[in-house]
Protein backbone atom coordinates (compact mmCIF):
# COMPACT_ATOMS: atom_id res chain seq x y z
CA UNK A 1 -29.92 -39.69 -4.13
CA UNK A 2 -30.19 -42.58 -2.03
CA UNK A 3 -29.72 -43.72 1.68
CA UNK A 4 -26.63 -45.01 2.18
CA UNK A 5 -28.29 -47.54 4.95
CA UNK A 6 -30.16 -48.56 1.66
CA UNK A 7 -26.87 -49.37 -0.71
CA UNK A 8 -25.35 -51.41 2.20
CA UNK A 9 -28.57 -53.75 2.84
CA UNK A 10 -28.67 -54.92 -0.69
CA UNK A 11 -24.51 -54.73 -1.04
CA UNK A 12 -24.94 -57.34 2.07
CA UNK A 13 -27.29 -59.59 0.48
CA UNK A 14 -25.31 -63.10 -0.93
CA UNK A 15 -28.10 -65.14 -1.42
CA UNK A 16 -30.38 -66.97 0.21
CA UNK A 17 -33.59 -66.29 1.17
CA UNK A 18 -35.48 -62.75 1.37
CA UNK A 19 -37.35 -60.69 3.60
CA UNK A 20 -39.96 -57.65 2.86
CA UNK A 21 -37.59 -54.89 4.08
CA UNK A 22 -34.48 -56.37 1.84
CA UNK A 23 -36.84 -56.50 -1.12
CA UNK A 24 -37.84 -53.08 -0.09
CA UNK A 25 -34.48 -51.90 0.56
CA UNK A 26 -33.38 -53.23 -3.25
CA UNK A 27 -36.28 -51.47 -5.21
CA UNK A 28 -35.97 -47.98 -3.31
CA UNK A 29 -32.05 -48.07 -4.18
CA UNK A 30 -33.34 -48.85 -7.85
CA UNK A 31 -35.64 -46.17 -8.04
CA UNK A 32 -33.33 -43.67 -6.17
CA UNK A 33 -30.78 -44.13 -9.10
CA UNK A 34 -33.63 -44.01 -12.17
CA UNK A 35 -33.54 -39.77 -13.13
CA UNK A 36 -36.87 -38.52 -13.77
CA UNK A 37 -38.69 -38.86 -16.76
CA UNK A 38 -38.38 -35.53 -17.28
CA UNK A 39 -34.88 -34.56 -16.94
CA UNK A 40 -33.57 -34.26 -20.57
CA UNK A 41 -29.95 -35.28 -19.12
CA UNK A 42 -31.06 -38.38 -17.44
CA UNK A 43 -29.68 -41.02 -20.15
CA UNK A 44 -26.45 -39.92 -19.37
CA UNK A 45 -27.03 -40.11 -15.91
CA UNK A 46 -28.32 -43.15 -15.46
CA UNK A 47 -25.94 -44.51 -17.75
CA UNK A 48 -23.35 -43.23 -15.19
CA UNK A 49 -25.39 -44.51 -12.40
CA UNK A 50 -25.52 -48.10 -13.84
CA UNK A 51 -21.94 -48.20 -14.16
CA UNK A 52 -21.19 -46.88 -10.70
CA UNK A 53 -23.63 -49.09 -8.82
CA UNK A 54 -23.12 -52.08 -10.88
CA UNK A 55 -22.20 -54.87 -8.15
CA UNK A 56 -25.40 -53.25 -6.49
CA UNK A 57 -27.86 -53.72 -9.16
CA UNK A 58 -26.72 -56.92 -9.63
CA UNK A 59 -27.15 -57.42 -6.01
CA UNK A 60 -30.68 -56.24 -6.18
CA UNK A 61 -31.63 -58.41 -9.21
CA UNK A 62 -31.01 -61.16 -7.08
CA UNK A 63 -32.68 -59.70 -4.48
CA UNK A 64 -35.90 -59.72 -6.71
CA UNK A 65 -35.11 -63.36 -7.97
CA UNK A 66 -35.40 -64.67 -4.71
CA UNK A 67 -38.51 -62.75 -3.91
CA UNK A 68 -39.91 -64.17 -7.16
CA UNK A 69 -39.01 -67.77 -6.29
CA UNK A 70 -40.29 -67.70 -2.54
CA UNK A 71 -43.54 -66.75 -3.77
CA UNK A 72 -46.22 -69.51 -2.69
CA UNK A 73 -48.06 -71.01 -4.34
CA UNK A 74 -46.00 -70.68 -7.73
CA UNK A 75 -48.37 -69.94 -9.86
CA UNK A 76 -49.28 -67.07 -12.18
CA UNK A 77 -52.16 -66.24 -10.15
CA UNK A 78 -50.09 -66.22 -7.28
CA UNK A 79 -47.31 -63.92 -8.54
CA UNK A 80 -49.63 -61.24 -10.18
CA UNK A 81 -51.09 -60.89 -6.92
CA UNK A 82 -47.79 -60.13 -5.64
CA UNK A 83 -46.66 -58.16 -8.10
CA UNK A 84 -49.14 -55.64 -8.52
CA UNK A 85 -49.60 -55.59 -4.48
CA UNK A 86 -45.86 -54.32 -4.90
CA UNK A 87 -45.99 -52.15 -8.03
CA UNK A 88 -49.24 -50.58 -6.85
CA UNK A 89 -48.67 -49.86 -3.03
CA UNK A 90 -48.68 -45.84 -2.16
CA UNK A 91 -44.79 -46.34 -1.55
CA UNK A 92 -44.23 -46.95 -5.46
CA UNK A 93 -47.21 -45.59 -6.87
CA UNK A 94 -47.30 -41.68 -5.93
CA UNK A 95 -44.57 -41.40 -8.84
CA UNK A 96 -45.40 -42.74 -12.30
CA UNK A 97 -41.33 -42.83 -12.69
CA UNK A 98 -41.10 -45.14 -9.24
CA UNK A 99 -43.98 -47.41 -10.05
CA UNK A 100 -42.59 -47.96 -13.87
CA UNK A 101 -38.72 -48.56 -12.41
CA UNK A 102 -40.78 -51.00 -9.85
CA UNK A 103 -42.72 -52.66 -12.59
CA UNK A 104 -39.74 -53.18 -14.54
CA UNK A 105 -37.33 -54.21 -12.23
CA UNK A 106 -39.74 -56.95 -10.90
CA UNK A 107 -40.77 -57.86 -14.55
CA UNK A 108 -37.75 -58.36 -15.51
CA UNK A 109 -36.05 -60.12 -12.47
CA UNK A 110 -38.94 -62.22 -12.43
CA UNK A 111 -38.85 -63.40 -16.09
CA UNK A 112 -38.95 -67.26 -16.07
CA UNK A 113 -39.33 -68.15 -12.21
CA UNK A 114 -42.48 -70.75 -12.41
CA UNK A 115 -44.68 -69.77 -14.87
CA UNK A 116 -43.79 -66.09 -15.00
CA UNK A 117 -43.25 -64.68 -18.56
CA UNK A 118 -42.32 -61.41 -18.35
């Protein structure tokens, strides 16, 4: 499912600032827990998975706050660069299921840091 070396990086994280392997380690935990598209059990699943992980996720969303905030300059400009340099690099973007949890964890984390709508 996922790498347990993954689960404790972002289970370590209590604020503060961010680096590119912590932000890294948070969205490859998130997309390790989303089922596949295709798997016509994975509502339940991920319903247990949410559960489960839930000090994690919350952990990661605050993981992808602080990315959002430490981006410079903070402007929209700025932050869709970012963004879609994320969303679309090869690590996300082989899968359509990893790039959509990746877009949507970032969206949403995201959602009124600067001038971010979401």
């Amino acid at each position: 499912m996922f790498k347990e070396k993954t689960k404790t990086a972002v289970d370590g994280y209590s604020g503060g600032p961010v680096d590119h392997d912590l932000v890294q380690a948070a969205l490859d935990f998130m997309v390790a827990i989303q089922p596949s598209s295709e798997d016509p059990d994975g509502g339940r699943k991920y319903a247990i998975a949410l559960d489960e992980h839930a000090a994690t996720i919350r952990n990661a969303e605050s993981i992808f706050r602080a990315f959002g905030s430490s981006i410079e300059p903070l402007t929209l400009d700025a932050m869709q660069s970012v963004f879609y340099k994320v969303v679309k690099s090869p690590r996300y973007s082989v899968n359509p299921d990893s790039q959509s949890c990746v877009y949507t964890c970032l969206n949403r984390a995201w959602r009124g840091i600067g001038p971010w709508q979401g």
